[in-house]
Protein backbone atom coordinates (compact mmCIF):
# COMPACT_ATOMS: atom_id res chain seq x y z
CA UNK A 1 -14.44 -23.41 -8.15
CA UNK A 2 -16.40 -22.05 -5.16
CA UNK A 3 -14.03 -22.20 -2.02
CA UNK A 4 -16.51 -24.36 -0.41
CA UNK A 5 -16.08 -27.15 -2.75
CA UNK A 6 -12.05 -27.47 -1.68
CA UNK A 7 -12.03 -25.95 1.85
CA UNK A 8 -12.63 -28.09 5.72
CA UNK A 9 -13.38 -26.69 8.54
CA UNK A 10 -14.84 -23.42 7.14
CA UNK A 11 -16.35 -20.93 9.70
CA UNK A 12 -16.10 -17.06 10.57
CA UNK A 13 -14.66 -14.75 13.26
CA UNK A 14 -15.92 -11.23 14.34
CA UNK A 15 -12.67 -9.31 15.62
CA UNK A 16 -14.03 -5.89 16.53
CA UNK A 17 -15.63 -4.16 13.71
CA UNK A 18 -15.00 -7.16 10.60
CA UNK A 19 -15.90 -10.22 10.19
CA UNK A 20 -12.79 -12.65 8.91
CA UNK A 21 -13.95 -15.75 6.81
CA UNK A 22 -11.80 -18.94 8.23
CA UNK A 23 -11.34 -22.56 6.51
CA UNK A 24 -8.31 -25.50 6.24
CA UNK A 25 -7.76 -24.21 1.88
CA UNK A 26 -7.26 -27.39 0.19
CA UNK A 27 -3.74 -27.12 -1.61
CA UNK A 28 -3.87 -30.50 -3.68
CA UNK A 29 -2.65 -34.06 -2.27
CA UNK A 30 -5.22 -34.12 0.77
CA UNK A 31 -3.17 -31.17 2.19
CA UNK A 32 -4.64 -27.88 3.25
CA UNK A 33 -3.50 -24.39 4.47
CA UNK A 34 -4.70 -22.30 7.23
CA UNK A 35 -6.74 -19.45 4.96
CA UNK A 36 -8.93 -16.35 5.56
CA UNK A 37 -10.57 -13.65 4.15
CA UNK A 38 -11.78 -10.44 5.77
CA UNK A 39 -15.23 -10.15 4.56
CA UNK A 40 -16.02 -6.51 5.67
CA UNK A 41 -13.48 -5.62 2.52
CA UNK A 42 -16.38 -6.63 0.44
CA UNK A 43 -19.59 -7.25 1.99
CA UNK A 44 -22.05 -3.92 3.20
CA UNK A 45 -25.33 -2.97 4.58
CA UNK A 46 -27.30 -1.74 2.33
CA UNK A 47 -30.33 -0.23 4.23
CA UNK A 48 -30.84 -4.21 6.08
CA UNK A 49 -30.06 -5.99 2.57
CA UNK A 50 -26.04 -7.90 2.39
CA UNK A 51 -24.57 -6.10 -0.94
CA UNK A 52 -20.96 -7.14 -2.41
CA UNK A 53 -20.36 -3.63 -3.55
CA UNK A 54 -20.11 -1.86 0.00
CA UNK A 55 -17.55 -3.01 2.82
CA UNK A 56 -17.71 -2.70 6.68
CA UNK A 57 -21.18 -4.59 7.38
CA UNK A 58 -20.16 -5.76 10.28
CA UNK A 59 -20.12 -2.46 12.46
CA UNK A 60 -24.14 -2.26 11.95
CA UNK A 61 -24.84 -6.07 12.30
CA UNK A 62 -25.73 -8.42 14.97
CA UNK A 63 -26.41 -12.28 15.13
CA UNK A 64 -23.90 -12.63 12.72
CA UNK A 65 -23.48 -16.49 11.78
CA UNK A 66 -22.65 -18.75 9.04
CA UNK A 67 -25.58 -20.88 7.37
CA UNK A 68 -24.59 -24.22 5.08
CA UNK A 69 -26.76 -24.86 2.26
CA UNK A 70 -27.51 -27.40 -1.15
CA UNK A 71 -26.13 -24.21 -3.16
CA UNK A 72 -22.99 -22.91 -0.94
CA UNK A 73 -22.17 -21.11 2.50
CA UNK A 74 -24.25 -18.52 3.35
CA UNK A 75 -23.39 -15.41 5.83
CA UNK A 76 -26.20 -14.25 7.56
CA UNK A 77 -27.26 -11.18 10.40
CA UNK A 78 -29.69 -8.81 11.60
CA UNK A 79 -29.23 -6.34 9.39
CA UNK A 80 -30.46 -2.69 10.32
CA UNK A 81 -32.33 -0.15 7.84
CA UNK A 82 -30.97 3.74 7.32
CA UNK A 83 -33.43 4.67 9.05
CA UNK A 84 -32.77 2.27 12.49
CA UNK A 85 -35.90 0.07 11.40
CA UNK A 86 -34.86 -3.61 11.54
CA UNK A 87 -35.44 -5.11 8.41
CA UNK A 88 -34.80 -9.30 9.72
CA UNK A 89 -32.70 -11.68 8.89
CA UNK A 90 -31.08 -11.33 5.47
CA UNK A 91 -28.39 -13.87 3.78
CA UNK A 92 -25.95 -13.95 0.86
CA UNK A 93 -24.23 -16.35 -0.57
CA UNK A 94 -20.46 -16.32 -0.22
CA UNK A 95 -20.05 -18.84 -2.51
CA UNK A 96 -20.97 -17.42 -5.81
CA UNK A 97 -17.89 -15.13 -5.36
CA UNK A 98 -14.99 -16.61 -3.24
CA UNK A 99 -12.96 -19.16 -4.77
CA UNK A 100 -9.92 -21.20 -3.01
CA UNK A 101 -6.96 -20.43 -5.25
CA UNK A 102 -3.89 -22.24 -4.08
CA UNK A 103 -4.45 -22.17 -0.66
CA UNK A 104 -5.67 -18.65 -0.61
CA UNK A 105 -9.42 -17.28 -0.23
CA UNK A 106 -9.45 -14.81 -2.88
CA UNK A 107 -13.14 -12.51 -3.61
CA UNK A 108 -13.98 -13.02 -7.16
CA UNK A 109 -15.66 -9.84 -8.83
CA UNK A 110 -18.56 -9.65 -11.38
């Protein structure tokens, strides 16, 4: 189940050069753990488009904010091109692959 579905309070923090994923984890019972997720460890730039296989997107993004949709929580930034061209606004979904296991915000692969 997509973290979103279980979690309260979700937002995000930039600390320096990543971007941590925050939210109350539901644990079952109407009870909830503090959780997070450091999103740089699987989230990149890849020239201005968000790719889950790359890490550290933070350190070439700006405007970097958290957008809720119909279809999940999106992260989205200015995201530069390789060759310093801004390519806009781009988005991706963190809900397609982090899921709230037990409390814990956990990356699910393909």
């Amino acid at each position: 189940m997509s973290f979103h579905e279980s979690c309260l309070d979700i937002r995000i923090e930039v600390r320096g050069d990543h971007t941590v994923l925050l939210a109350g984890a539901g644990i079952g019972d109407d009870a909830y753990e503090p959780a997070e997720l450091n999103l740089d460890e699987h989230i990149g730039n890849a020239d201005g488009f968000f790719t889950w296989e790359g890490e550290r997107f933070t350190e070439s993004a700006e405007n970097i904010e958290l957008s809720f949709r119909d279809d999940g929580v999106w992260l989205e930034a200015d995201l530069p091109e390789v060759d310093g061209d801004e390519r806009g606004r781009q988005g991706i979904n963190l809900s397609e692959h982090i899921e709230n296991q037990n409390g814990q915000l956990v990356f699910v692969g393909f």
